[in-house]
C-alpha atoms as a PDB file:
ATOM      1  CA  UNK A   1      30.600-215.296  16.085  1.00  0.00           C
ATOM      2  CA  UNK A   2      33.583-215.621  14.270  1.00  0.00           C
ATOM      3  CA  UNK A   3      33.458-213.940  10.343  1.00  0.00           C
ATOM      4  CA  UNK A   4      33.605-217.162   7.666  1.00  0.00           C
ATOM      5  CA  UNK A   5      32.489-217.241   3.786  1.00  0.00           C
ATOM      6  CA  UNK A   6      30.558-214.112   2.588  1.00  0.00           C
ATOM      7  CA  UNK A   7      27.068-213.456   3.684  1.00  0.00           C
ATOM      8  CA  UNK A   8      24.228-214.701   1.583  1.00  0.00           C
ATOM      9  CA  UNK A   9      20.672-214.519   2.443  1.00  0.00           C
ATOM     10  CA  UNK A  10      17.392-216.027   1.105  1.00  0.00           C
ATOM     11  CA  UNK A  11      14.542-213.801  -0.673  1.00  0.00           C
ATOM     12  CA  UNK A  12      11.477-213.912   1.528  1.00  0.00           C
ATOM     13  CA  UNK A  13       9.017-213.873  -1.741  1.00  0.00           C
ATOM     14  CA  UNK A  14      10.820-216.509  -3.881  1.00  0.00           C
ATOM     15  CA  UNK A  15      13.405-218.412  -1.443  1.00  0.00           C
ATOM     16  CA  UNK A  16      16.387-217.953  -3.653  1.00  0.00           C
ATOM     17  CA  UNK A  17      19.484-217.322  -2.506  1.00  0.00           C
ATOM     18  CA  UNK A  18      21.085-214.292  -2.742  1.00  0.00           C
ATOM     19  CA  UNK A  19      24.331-212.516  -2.073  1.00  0.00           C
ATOM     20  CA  UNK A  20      24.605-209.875   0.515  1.00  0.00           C
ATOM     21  CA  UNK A  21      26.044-207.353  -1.713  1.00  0.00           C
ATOM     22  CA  UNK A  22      23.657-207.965  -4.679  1.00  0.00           C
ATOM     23  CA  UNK A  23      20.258-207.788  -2.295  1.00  0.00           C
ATOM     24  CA  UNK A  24      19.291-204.977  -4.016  1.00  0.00           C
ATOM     25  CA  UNK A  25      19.111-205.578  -7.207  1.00  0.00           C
ATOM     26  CA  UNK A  26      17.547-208.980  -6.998  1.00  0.00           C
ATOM     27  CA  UNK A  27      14.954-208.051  -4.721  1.00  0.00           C
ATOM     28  CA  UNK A  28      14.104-205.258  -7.476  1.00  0.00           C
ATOM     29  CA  UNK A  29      13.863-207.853 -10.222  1.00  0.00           C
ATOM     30  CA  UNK A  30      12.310-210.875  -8.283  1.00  0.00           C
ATOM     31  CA  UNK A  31       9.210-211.772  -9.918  1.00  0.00           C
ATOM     32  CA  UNK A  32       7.364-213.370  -7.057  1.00  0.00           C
ATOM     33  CA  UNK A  33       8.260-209.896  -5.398  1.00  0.00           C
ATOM     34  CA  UNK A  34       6.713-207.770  -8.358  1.00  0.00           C
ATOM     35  CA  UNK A  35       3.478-209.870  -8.327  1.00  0.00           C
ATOM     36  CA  UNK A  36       2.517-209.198  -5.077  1.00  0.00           C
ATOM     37  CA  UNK A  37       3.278-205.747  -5.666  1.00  0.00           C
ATOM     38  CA  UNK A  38       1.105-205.474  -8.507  1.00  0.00           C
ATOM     39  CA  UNK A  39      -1.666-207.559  -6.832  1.00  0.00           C
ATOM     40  CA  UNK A  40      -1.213-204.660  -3.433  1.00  0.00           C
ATOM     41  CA  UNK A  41      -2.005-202.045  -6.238  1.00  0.00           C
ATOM     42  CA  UNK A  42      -4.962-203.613  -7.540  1.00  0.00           C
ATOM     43  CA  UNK A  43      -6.588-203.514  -3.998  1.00  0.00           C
ATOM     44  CA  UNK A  44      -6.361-199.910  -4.356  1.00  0.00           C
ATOM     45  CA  UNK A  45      -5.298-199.337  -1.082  1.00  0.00           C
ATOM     46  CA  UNK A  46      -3.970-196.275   0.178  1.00  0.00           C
ATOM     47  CA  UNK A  47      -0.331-195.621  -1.744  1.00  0.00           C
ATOM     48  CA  UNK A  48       2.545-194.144   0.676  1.00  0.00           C
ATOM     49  CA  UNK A  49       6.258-194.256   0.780  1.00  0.00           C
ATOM     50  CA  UNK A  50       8.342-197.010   1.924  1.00  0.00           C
ATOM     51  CA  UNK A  51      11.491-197.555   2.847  1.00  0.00           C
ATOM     52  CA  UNK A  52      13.904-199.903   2.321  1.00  0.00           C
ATOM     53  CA  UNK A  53      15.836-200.419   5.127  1.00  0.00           C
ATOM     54  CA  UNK A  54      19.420-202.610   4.962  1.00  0.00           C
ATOM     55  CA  UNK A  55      19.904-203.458   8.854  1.00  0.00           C
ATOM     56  CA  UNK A  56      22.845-205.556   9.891  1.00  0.00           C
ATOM     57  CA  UNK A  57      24.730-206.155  13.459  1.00  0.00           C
ATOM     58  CA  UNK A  58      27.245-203.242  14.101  1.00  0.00           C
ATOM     59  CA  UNK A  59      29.867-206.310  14.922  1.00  0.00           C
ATOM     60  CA  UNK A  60      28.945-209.314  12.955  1.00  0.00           C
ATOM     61  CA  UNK A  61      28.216-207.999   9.332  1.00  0.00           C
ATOM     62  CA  UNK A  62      26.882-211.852   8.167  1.00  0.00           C
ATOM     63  CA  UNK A  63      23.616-211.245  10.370  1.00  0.00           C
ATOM     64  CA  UNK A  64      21.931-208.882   8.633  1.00  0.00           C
ATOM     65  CA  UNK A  65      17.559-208.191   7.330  1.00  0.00           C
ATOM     66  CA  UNK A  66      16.731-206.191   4.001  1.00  0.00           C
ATOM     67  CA  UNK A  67      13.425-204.654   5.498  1.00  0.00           C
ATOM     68  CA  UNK A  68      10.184-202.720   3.794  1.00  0.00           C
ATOM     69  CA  UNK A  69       9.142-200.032   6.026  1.00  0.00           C
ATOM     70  CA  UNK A  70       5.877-198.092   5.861  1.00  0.00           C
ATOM     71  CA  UNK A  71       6.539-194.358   5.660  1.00  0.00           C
ATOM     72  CA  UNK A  72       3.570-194.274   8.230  1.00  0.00           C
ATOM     73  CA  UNK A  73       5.096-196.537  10.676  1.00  0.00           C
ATOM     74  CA  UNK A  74       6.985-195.407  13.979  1.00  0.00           C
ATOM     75  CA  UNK A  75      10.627-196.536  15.067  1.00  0.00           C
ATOM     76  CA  UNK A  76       8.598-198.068  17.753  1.00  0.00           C
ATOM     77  CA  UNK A  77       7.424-200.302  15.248  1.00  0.00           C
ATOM     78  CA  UNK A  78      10.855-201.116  14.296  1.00  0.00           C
ATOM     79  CA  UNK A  79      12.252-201.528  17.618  1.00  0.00           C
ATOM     80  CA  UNK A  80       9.326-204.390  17.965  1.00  0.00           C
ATOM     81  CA  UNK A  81      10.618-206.129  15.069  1.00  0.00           C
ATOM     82  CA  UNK A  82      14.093-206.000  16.056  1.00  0.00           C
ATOM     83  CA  UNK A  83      13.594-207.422  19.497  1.00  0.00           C
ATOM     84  CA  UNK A  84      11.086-209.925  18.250  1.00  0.00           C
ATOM     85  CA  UNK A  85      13.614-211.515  15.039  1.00  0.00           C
ATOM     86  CA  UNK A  86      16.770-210.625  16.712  1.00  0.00           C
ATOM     87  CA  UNK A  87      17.006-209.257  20.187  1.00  0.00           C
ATOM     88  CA  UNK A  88      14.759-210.106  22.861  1.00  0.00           C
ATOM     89  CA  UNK A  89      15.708-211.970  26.073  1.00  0.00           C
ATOM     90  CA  UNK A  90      14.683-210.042  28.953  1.00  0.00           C
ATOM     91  CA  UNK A  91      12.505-206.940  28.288  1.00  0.00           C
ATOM     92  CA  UNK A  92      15.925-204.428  28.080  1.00  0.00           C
ATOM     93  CA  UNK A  93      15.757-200.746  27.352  1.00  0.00           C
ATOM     94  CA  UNK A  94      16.584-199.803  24.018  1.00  0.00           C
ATOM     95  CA  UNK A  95      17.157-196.708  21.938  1.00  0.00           C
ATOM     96  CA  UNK A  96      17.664-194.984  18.441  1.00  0.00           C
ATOM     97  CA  UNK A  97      20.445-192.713  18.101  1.00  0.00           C
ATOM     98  CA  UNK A  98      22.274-191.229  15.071  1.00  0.00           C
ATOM     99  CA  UNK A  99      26.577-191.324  15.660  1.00  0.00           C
ATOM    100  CA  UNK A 100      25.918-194.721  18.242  1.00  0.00           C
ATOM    101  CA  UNK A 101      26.003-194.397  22.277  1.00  0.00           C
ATOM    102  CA  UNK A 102      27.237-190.877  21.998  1.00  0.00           C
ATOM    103  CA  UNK A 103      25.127-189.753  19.252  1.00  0.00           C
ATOM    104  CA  UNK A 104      21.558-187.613  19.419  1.00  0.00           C
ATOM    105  CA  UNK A 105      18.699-190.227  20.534  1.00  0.00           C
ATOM    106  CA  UNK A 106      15.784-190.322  18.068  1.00  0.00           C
ATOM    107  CA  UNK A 107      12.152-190.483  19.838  1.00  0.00           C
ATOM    108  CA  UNK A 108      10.619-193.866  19.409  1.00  0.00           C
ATOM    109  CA  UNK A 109       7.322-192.058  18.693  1.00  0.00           C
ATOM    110  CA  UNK A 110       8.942-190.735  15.291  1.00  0.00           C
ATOM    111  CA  UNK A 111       7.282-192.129  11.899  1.00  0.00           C
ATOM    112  CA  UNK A 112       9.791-194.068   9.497  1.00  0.00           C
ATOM    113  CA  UNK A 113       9.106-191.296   6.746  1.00  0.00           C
ATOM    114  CA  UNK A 114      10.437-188.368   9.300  1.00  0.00           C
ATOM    115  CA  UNK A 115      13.295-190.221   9.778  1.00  0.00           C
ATOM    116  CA  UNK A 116      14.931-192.185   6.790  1.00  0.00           C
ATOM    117  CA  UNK A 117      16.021-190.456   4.068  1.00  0.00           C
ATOM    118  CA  UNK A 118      18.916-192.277   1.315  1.00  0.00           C
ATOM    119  CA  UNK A 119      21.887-192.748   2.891  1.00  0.00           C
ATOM    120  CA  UNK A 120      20.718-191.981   6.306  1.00  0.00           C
ATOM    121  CA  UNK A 121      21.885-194.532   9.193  1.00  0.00           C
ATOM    122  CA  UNK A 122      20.703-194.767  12.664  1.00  0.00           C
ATOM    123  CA  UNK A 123      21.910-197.290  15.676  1.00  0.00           C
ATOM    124  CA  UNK A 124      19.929-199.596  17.660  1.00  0.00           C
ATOM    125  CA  UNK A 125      20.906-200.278  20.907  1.00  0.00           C
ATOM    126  CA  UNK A 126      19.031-203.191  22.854  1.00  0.00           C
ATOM    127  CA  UNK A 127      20.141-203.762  26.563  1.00  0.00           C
ATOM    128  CA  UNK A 128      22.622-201.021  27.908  1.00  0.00           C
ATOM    129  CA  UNK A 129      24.399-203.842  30.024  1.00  0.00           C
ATOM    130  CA  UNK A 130      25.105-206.851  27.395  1.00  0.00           C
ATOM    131  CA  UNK A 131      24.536-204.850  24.517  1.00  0.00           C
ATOM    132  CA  UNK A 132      23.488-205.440  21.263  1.00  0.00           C
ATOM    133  CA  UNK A 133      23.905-202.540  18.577  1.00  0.00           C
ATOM    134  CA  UNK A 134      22.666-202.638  14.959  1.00  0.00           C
ATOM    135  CA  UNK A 135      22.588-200.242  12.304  1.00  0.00           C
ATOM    136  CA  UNK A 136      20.243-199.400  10.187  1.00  0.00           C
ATOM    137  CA  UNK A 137      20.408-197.765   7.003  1.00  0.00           C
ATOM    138  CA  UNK A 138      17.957-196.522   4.644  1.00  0.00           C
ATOM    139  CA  UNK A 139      19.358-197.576   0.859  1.00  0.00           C
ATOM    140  CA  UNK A 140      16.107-197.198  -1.204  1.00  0.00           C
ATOM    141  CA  UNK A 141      12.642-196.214  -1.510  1.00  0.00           C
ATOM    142  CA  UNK A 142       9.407-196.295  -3.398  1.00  0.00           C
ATOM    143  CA  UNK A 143       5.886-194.931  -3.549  1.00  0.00           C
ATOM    144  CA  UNK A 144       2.820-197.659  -3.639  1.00  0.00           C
ATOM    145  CA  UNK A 145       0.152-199.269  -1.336  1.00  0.00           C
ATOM    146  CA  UNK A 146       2.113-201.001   1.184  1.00  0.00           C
ATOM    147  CA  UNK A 147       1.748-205.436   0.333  1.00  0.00           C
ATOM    148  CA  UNK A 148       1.413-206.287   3.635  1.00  0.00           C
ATOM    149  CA  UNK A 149      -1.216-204.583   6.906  1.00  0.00           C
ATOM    150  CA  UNK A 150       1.933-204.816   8.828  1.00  0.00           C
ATOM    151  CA  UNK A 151       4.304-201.763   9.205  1.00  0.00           C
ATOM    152  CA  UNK A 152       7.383-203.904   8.424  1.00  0.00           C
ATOM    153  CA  UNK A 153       8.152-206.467   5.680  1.00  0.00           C
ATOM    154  CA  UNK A 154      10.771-209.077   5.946  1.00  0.00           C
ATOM    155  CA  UNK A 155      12.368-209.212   1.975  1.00  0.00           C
ATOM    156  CA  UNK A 156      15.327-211.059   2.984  1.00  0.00           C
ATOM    157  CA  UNK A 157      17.670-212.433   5.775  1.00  0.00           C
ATOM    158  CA  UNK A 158      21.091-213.969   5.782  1.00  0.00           C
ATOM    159  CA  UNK A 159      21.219-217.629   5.935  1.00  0.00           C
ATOM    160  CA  UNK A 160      22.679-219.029   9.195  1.00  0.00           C
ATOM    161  CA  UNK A 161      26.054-219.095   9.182  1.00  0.00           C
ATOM    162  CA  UNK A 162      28.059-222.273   9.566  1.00  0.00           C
ATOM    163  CA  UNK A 163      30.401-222.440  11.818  1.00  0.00           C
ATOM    164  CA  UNK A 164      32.249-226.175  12.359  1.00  0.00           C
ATOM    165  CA  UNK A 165      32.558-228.097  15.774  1.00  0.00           C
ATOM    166  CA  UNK A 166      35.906-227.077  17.536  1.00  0.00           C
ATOM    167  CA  UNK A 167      36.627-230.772  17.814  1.00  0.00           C
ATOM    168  CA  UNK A 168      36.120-232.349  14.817  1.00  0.00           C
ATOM    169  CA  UNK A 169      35.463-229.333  12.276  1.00  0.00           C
ATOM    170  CA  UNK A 170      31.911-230.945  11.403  1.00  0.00           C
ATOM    171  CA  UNK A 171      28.872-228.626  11.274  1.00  0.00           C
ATOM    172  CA  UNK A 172      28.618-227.511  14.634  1.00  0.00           C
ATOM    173  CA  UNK A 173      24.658-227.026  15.834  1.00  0.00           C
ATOM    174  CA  UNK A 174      25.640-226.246  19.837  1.00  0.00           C
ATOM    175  CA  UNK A 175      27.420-223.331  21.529  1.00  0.00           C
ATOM    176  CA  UNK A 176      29.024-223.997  24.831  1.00  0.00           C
ATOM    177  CA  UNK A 177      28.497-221.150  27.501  1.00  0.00           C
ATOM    178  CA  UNK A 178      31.161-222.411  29.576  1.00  0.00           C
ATOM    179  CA  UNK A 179      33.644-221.758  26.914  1.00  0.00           C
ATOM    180  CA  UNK A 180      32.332-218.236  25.945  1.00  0.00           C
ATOM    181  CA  UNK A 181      32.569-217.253  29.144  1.00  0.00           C
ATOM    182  CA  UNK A 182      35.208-218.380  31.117  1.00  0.00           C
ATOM    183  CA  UNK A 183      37.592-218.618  28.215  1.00  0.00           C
ATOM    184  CA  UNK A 184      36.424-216.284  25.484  1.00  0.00           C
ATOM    185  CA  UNK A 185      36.329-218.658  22.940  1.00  0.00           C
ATOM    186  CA  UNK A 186      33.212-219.259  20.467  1.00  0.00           C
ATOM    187  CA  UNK A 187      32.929-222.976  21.377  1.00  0.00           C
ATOM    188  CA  UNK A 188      30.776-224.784  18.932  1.00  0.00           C
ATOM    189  CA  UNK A 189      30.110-227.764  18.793  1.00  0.00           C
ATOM    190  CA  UNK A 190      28.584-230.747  16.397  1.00  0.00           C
ATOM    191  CA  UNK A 191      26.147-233.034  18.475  1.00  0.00           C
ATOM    192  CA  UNK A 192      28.216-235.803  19.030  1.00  0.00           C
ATOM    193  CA  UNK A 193      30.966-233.691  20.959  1.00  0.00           C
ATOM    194  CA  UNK A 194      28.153-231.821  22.546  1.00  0.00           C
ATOM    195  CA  UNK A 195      27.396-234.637  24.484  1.00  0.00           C
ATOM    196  CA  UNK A 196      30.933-235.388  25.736  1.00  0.00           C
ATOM    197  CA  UNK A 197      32.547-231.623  25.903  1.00  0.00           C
ATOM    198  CA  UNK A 198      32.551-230.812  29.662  1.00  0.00           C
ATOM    199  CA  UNK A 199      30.709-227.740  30.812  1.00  0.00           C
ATOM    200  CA  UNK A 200      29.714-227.851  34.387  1.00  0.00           C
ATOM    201  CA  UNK A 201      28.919-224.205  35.483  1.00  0.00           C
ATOM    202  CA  UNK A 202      27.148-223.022  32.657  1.00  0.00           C
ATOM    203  CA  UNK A 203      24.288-225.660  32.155  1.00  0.00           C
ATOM    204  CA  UNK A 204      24.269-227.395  28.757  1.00  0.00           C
ATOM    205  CA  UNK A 205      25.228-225.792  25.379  1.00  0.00           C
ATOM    206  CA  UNK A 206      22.492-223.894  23.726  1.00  0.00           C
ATOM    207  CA  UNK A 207      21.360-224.230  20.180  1.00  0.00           C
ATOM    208  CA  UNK A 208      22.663-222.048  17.296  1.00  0.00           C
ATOM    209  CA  UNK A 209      19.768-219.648  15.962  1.00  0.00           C
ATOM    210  CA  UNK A 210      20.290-217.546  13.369  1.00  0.00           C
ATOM    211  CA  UNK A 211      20.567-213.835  15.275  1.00  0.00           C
ATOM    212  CA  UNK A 212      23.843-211.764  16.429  1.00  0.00           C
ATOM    213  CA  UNK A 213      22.338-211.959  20.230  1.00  0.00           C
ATOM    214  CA  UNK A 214      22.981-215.973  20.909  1.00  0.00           C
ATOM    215  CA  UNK A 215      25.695-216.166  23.751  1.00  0.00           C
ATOM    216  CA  UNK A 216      24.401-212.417  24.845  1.00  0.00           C
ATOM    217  CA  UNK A 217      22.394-212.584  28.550  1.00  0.00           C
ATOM    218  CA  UNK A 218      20.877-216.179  27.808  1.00  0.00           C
ATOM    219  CA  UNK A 219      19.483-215.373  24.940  1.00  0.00           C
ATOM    220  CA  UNK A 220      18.096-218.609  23.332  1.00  0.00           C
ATOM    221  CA  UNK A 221      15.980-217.300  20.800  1.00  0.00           C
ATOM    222  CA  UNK A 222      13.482-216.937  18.864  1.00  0.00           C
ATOM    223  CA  UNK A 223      15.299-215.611  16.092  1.00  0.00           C
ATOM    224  CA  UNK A 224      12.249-216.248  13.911  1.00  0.00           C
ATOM    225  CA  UNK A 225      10.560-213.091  11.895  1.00  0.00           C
ATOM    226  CA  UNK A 226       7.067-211.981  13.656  1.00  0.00           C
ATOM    227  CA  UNK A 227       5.579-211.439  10.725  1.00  0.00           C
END
């Protein structure tokens, strides 16, 4: 998808938007955030580290997840999330690696604690045909009962981007595969010229969803966090 305004992203506790770059910080001071912290340490449940994890397509830096990882949780666990919000089309191999396709492979079986440490950033491949690559990099951390049973929290997500229609430079909403594939060019399209825009051999466009797979194998979706 071609790069347009700087990324922003919503807050998963509050819904505010938020800039890419300042993530961090507002997710520290969000209040909505810090009361369901508060109200996961008055369960008394068992306190452990966890990380927070900045993970963003290795191409397309405007599709990108602020995650909270349980220390206790496996990159398995992580790899399910990926392929659930981002990835998943047709049950690909994937694999961890530190340094990309030529780097050391990580074991899915490791826990998130073993692995991450500040600064640390590991690659995600999905599909070793069409493939999809994301980093992942660990820029914070804390000690405290985890809020959520899950072994991954969503705490924010970039906002779809907007691309406009290459006809009429209105909101586009459609991506012709016809146009992606037999002429490399990222047509999108509003509904209107969706209708009209010929594209006989690939079927009709597909809908824009908000993950750095669309146009990869067929991939359609969901783009919608598990959990």
């Amino acid at each position: 998808m071609p790069r347009g305004k700087p990324s922003k992203g919503k807050c998963s506790y509050c819904g505010s938007e938020i800039a890419k770059s300042g993530a961090t910080k507002r997710l520290s001071a969000c209040p909505k955030r810090q009361a369901i912290i508060e109200e996961a340490e008055r369960r008394k449940a068992k306190s452990e580290t966890l990380h927070h994890l900045r993970v963003q397509d290795a191409w397309h830096s405007e599709f990108w997840l602020d995650l909270e990882a349980r220390g206790s949780g496996t990159l398995k666990d992580l790899d399910h999330y990926l392929r659930r919000i981002w990835l998943e089309c047709c049950g690909h191999m994937s694999r961890f690696s530190v340094g990309g396709w030529r780097g050391h492979e990580i074991p899915k079986k490791r826990r998130i604690s073993e692995v991450f440490e500040r600064g640390v950033e590991l690659t995600h491949i999905y599909d070793f045909g069409t493939s999809s690559e994301t980093l992942i990099k660990a820029v914070g951390e804390r000690e405290g009962p985890p809020t959520t049973t899950r072994p991954i929290a969503l705490m924010a997500r970039n906002l779809m981007p907007e691309p406009n229609c290459i006809d009429c430079e209105q909101p586009a909403v459609w991506l012709c595969m016809e146009c992606l594939t037999e002429e490399e060019q990222w047509g999108v399209l509003c509904s209107e010229h969706a209708q009209a825009h010929p594209h006989d051999n690939y079927g009709e466009p597909i809908r824009l969803v908000n993950s750095p797979r669309l146009g990869m194998c067929g991939y359609e979706g969901p783009g919608e966090p598990p959990y």
